[in-house]
Protein backbone atom coordinates (compact mmCIF):
# COMPACT_ATOMS: atom_id res chain seq x y z
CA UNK A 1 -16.92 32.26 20.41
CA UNK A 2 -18.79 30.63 17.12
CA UNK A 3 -20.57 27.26 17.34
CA UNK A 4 -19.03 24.78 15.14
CA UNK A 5 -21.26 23.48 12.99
CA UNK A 6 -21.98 19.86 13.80
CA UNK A 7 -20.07 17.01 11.33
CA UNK A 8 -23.15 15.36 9.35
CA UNK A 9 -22.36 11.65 8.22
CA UNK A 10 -24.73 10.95 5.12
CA UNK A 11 -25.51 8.57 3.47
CA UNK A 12 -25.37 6.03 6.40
CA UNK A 13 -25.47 1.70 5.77
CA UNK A 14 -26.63 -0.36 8.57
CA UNK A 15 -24.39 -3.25 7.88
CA UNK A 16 -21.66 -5.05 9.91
CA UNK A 17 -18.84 -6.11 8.07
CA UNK A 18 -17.04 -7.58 11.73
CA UNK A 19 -20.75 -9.59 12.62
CA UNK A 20 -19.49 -13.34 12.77
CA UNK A 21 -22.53 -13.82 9.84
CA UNK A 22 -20.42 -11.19 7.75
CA UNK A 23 -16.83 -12.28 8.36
CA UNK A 24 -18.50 -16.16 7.49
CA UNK A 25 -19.89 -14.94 4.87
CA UNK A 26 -18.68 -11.74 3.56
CA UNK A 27 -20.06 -11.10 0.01
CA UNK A 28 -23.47 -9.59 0.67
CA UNK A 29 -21.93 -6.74 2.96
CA UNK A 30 -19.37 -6.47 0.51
CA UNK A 31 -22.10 -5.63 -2.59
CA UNK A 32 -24.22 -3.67 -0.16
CA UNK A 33 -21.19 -1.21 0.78
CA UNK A 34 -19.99 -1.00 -3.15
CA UNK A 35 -23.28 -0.37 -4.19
CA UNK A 36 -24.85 1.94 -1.90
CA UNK A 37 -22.77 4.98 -2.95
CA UNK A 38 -19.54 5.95 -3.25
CA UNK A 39 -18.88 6.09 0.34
CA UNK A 40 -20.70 4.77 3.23
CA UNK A 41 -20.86 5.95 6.99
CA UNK A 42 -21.13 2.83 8.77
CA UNK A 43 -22.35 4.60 12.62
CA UNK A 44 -22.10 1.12 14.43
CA UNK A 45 -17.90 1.96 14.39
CA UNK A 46 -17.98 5.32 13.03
CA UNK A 47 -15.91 4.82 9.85
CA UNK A 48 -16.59 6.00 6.13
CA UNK A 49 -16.66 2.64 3.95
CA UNK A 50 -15.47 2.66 0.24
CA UNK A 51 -15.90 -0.09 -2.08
CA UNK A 52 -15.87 0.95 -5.35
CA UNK A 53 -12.91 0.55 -7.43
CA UNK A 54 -12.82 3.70 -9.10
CA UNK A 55 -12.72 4.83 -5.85
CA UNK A 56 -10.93 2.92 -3.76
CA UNK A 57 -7.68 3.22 -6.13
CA UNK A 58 -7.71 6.72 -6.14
CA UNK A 59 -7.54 6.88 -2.13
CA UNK A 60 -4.85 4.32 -2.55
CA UNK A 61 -3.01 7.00 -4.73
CA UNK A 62 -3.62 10.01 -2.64
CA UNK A 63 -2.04 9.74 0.78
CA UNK A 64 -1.73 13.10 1.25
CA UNK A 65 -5.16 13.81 1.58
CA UNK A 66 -6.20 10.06 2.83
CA UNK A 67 -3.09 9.36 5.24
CA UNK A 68 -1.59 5.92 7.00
CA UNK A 69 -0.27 7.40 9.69
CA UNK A 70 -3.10 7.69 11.66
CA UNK A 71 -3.24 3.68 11.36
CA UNK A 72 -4.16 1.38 9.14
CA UNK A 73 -7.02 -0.33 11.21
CA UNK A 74 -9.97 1.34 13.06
CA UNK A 75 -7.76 2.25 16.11
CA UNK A 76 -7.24 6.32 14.99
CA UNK A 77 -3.83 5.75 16.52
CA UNK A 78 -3.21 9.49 17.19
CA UNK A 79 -5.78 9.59 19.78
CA UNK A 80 -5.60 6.12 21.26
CA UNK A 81 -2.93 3.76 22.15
CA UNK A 82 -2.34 1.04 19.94
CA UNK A 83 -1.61 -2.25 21.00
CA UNK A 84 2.27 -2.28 19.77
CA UNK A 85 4.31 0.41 17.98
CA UNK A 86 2.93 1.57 14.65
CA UNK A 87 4.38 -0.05 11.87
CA UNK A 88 7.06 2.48 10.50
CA UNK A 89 6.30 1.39 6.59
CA UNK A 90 2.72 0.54 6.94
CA UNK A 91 1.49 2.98 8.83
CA UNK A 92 3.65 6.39 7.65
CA UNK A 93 3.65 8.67 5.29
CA UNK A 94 6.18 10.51 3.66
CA UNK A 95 9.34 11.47 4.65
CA UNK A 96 9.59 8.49 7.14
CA UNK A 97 7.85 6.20 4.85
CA UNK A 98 9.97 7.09 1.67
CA UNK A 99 13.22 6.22 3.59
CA UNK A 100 11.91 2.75 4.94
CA UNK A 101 10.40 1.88 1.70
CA UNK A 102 13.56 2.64 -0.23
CA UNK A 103 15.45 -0.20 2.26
CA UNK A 104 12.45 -2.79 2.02
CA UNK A 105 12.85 -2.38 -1.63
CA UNK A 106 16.10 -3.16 -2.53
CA UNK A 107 16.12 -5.98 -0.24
CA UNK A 108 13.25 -7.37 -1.97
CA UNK A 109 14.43 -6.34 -5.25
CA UNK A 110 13.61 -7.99 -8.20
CA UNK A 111 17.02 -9.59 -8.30
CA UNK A 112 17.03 -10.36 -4.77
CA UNK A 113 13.78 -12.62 -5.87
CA UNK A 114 15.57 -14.38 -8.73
CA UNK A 115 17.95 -15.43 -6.37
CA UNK A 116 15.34 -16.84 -3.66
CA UNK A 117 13.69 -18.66 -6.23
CA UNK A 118 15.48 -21.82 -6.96
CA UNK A 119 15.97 -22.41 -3.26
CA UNK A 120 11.91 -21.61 -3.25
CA UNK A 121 11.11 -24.11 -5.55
CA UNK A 122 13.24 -27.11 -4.58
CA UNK A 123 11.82 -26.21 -1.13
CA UNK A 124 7.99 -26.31 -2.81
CA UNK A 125 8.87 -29.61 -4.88
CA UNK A 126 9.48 -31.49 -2.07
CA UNK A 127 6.75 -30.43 0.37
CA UNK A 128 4.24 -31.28 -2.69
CA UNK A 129 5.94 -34.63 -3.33
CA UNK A 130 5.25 -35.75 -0.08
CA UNK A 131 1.92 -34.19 0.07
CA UNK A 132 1.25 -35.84 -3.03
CA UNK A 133 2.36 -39.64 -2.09
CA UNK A 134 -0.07 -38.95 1.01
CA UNK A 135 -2.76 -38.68 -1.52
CA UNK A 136 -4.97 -36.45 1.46
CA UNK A 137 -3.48 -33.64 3.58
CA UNK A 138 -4.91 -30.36 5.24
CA UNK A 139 -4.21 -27.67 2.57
CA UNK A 140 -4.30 -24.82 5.07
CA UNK A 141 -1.82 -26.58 7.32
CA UNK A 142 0.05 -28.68 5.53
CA UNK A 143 1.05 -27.07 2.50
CA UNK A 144 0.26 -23.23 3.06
CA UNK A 145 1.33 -23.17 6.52
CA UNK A 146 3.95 -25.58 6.47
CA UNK A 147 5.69 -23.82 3.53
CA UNK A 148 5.34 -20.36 4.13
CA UNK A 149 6.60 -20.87 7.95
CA UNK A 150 10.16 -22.68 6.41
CA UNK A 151 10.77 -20.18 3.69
CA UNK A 152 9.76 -17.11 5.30
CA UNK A 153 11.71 -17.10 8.33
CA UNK A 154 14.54 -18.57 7.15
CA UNK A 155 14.69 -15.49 4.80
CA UNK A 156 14.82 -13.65 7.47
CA UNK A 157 17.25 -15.05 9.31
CA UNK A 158 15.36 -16.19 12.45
CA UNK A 159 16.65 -18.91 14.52
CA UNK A 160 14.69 -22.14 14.68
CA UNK A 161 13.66 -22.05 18.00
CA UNK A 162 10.28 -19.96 19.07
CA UNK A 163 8.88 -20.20 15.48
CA UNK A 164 6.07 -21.29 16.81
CA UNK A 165 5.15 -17.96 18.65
CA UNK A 166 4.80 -16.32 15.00
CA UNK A 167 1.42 -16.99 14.17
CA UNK A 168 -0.51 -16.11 17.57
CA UNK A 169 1.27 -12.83 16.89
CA UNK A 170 0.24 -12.51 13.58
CA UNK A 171 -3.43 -13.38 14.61
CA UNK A 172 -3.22 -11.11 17.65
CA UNK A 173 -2.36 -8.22 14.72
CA UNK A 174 -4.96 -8.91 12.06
CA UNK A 175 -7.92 -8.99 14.58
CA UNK A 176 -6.44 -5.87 16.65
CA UNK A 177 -6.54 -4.02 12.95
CA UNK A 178 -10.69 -4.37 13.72
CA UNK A 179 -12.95 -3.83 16.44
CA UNK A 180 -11.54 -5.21 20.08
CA UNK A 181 -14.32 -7.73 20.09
CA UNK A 182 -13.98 -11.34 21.08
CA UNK A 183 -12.40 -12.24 18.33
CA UNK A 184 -9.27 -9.92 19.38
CA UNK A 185 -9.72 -10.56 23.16
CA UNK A 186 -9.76 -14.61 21.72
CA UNK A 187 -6.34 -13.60 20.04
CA UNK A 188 -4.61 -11.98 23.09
CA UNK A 189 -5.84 -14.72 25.36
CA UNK A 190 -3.98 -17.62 22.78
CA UNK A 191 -0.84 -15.95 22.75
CA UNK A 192 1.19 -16.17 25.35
CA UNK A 193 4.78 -15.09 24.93
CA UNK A 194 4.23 -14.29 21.16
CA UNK A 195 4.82 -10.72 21.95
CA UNK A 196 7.59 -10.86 24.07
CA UNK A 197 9.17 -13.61 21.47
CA UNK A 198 8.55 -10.89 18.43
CA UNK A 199 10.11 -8.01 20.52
CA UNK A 200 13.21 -10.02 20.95
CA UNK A 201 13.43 -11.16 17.89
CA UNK A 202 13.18 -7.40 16.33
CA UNK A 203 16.69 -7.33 17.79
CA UNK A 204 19.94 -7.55 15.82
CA UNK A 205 21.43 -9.61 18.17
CA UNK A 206 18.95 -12.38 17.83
CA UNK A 207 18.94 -12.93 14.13
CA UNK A 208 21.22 -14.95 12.17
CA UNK A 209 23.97 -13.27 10.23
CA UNK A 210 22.87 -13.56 6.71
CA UNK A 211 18.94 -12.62 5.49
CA UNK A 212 16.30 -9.88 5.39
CA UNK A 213 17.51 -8.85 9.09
CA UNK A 214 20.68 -8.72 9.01
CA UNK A 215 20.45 -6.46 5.58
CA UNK A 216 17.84 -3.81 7.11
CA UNK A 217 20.86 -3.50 10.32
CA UNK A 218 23.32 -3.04 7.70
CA UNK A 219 21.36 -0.13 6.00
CA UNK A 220 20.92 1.21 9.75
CA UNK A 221 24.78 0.69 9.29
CA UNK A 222 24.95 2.98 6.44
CA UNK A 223 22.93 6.05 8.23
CA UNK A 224 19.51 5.23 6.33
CA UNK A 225 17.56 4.04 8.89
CA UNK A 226 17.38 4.81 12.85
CA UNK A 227 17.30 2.01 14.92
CA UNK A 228 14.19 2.16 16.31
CA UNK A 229 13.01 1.69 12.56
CA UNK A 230 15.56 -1.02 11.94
CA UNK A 231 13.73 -3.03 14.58
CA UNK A 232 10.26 -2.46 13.51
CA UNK A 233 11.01 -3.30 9.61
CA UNK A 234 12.00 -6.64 10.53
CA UNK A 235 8.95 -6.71 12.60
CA UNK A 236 7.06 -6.23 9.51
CA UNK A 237 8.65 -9.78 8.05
CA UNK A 238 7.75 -11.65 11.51
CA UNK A 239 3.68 -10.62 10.76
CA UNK A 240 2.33 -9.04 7.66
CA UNK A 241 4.73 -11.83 5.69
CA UNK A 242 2.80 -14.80 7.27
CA UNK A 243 -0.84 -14.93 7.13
CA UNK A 244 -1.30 -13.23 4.16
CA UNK A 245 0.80 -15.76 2.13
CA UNK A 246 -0.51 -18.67 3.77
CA UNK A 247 -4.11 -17.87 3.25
CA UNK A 248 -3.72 -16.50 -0.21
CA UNK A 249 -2.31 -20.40 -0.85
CA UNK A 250 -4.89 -22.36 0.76
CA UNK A 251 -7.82 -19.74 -0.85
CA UNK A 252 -6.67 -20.86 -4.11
CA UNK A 253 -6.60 -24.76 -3.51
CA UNK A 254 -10.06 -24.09 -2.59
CA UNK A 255 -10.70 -21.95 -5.69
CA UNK A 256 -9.24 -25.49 -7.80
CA UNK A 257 -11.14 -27.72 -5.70
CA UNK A 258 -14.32 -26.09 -6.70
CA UNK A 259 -13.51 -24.72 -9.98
CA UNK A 260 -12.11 -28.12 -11.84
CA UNK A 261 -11.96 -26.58 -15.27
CA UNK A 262 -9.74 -23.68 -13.54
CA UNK A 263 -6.62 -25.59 -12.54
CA UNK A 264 -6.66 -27.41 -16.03
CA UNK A 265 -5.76 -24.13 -17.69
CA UNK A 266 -3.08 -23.93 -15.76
CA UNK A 267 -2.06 -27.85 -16.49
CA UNK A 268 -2.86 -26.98 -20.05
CA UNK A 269 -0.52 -23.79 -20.03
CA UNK A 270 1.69 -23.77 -16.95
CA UNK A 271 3.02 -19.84 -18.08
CA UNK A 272 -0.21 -18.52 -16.31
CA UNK A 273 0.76 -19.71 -12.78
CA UNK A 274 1.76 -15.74 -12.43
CA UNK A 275 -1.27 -14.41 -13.37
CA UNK A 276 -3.70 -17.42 -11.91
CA UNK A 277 -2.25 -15.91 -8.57
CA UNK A 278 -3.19 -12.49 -9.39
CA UNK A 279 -7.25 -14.04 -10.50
CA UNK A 280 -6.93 -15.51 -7.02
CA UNK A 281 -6.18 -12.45 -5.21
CA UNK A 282 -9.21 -10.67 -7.02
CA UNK A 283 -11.50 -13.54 -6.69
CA UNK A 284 -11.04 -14.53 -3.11
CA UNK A 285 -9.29 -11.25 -1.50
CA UNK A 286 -7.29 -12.92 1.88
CA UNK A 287 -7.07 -8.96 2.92
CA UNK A 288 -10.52 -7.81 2.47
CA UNK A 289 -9.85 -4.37 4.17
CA UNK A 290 -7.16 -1.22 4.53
CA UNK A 291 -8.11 1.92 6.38
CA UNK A 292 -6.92 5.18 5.37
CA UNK A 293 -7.82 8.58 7.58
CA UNK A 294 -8.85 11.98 6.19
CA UNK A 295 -6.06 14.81 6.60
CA UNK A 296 -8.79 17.71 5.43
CA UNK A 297 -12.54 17.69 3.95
CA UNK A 298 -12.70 15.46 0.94
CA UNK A 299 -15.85 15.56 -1.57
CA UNK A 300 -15.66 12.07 -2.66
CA UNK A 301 -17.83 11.84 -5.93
CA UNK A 302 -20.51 13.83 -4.37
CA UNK A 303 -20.23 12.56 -0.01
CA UNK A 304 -18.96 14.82 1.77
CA UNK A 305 -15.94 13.72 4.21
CA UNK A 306 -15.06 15.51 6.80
CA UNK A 307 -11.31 16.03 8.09
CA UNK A 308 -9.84 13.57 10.24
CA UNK A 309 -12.19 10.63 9.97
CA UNK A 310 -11.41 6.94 9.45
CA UNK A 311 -11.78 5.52 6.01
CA UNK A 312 -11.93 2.15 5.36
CA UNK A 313 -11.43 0.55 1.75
CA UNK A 314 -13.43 -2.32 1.09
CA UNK A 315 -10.92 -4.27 -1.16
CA UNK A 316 -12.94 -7.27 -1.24
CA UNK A 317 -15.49 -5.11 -3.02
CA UNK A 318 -13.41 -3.28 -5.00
CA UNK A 319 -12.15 -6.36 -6.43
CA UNK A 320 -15.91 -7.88 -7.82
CA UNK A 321 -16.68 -4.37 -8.89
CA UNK A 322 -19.09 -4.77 -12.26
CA UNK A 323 -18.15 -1.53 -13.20
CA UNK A 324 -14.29 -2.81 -13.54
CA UNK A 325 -14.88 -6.60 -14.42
CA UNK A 326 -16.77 -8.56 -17.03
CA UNK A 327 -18.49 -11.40 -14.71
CA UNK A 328 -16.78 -10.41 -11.23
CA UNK A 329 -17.94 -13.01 -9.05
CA UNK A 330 -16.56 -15.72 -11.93
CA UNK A 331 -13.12 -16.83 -10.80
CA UNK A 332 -11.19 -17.17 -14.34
CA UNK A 333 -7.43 -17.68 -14.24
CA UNK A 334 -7.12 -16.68 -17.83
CA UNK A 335 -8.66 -12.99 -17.23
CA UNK A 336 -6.19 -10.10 -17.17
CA UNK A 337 -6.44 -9.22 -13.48
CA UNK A 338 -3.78 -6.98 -12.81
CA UNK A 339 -5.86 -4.21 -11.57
CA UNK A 340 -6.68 -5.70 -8.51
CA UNK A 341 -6.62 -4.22 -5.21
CA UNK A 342 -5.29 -6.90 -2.90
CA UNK A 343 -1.76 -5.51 -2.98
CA UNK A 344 -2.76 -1.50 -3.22
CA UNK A 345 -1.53 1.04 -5.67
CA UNK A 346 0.26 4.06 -5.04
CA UNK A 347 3.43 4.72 -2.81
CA UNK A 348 1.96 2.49 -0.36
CA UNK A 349 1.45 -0.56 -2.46
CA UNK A 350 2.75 -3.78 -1.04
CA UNK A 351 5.88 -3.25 -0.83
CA UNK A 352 6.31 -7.64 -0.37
CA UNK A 353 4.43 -8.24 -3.27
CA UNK A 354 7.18 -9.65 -4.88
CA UNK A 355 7.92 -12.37 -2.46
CA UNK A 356 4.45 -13.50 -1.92
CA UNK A 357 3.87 -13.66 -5.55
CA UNK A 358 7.10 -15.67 -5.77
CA UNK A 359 5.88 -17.61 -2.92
CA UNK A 360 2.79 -18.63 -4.36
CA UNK A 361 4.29 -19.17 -7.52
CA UNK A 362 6.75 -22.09 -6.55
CA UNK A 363 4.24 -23.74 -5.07
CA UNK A 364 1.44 -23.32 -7.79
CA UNK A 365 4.57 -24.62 -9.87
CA UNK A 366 5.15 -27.49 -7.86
CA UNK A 367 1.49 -28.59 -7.89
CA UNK A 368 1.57 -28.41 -11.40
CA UNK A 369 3.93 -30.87 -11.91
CA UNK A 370 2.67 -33.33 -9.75
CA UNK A 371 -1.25 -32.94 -9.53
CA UNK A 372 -4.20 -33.76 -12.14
CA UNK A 373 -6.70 -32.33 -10.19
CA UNK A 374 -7.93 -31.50 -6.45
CA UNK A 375 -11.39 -32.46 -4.55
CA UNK A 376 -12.57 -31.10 -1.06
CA UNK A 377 -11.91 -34.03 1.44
CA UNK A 378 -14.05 -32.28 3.71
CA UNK A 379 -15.49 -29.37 4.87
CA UNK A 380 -13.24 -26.59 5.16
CA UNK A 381 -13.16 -24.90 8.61
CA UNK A 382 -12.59 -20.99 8.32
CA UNK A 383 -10.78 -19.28 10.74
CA UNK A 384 -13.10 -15.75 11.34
CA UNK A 385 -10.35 -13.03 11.70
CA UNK A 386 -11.30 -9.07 11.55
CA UNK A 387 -8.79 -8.30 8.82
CA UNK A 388 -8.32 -11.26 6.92
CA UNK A 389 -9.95 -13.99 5.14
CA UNK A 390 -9.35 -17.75 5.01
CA UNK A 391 -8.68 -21.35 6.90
CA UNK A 392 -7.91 -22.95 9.91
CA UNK A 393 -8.57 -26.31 7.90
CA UNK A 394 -8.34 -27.04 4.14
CA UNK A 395 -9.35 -31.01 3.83
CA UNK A 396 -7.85 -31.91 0.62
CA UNK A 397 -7.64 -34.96 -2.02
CA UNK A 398 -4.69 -35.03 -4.84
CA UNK A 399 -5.02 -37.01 -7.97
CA UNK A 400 -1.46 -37.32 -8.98
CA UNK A 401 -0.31 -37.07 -12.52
């Protein structure tokens, strides 16, 4: 019988983007991955890193070749266990993915949007008119939390009671997504019944009649969707719906805070609130990472990847490339930042892009109208994560207009 010839893993970066000094502080491992070549074997975990954006967008692009359903996270969920059932949108491929994406999209429809948003917004006006005749609130718990846990779940249809199980769930899924270090053993240990809560709430039975929910168990209804993957798409609006939103919020009051000039554009010209969201998303990345794995040998731009190994796109990176942006690390709400990476490109692009943006949008709206300018009121307290970026604690002070 031949000998294989051994898999060689060059070039190789000593660098740990899960160290506590790295998830604190995450834009020196960030440069050192984008600039070291086009893709990095990182042997601590055993993962190629990619943080280019030439690069990363065309793995986004080619899922054939660089495939979710392996998992999204480090877990290479074809040879290990995940910790709950793979995500059925997020982490598959086509054919399965093309059917539950087709669902997920109509419900979140452009017009579905339009008709979310004036409830949105009164919602948004008067959480920031309170906020505002506070004159000091938390902006990570107050405003990004506070909103995006009324608006969200109410879309969906989920009964008041056991709300409150949502977000150790949520941070139970973002740190499982990276190494099971303390962080995720931290995450387990905090939540409780979270897991049981989210597993009943997956059920029909146990959402209201009208919202996201009850839609996606209509289109099981209709023969489009089995109901395993009924259950699991709501799932998807009970975690990946949350944090994100909320952190992407209270990243950009602390991108105003500390960029003055920055939110006076937008009091100047209220019309860029879209695209100051998109500038935030670039600047400040609240999903720094997505992990892809091979489905053959790849030559990426001259590294050679083998066949099914873990990839892991540095979005963070990708995002203050200097090879895509004038000034990347300058956080300008008047630059045209639509290429991003923070939502992915490709047929596995975010497919709730629409509501976060609409999300953020109400609210950036709402602050608009009420606020001359923000200060830190304190210092912020981060909340380390594996797979996502932001705060625990946002002190904030409001000058009102």
């Amino acid at each position: 019988m031949p000998m294989t010839e051994p898999k060689t893993h060059t070039p190789t970066l000593d660098v740990d983007p899960f160290s506590m000094a790295s998830l604190l502080d995450p834009v020196a491992c960030d440069t050192a991955v984008r600039e070291a070549a086009p893709a990095v074997w990182l042997p601590k975990y055993g993962f190629w890193a990619v943080g280019r954006h030439q690069h990363v967008s065309a793995i986004f692009k080619d899922w054939e070749r660089f495939s979710s359903a392996a998992g999204t996270g480090l877990t290479h969920t074809k040879r290990e266990t995940p910790w709950r059932k793979q995500s059925v949108i997020l982490e598959a491929d086509p054919p399965q993915h093309t059917r539950t994406r087709t669902v997920l999209s109509r419900i979140l429809s452009p017009v579905a949007m339009r008709q979310l948003r004036e409830d949105f917004q009164a919602r948004a006006d008067a959480l920031v008119d309170a906020l505002v005749e506070r004159g000091r609130f938390d902006g990570a718990e107050d405003l990004a939390t506070a909103f995006a846990m009324q608006v969200m779940p109410d879309a969906v249809g989920l009964p008041q009671e056991g709300r409150e199980h949502l977000l150790p769930y949520a941070h139970i899924n973002f740190n499982a997504m990276g190494p099971k270090n303390e962080l995720y053993e931290q995450a387990v240990a905090a939540a409780g019944d979270a897991p049981a809560y989210v597993q009943r709430q997956m059920k029909r039975e146990n959402l209201l009649p009208e919202g996201f929910g009850a839609q996606i168990y209509a289109a099981m209804d209709a023969g489009q969707l089995e109901q395993e993957e009924a259950e699991l798409l709501v799932r998807v609006f009970l975690t990946a719906a949350l944090d994100t939103t909320i952190y992407g919020i209270s990243l950009a009051l602390h991108a105003f805070a500390l960029h003055p000039p920055q939110w006076q554009h937008l009091l100047d010209d209220p019309s860029l609130a879209r695209s100051a969201f998109d500038e935030v998303l670039r600047y400040t990345a609240p999903s720094p990472f997505i992990g892809r794995t091979t489905t053959c040998e790849v030559d990426l731009d001259g590294v050679k990847l083998g066949a099914d190994e873990k990839v892991l796109l540095f979005v963070a990176a990708a995002n203050r490339d200097p090879r895509q942006w004038e000034r990347p690390d300058v956080f300008d709400v008047r630059r045209k930042a639509l290429g991003h990476m923070a939502f992915g490109v490709g047929i596995h692009g975010c497919v709730g892009q629409m509501i976060a943006r609409l999300e953020a949008e109400v609210v950036f709206n709402a602050l608009i109208r009420r606020v001359k300018g923000f200060e830190l009121d304190g210092e912020p307290t981060p909340r380390p994560t594996n797979w996502l970026r932001g705060f625990a604690s946002l002190p904030i002070r409001v000058r009102p207009r």
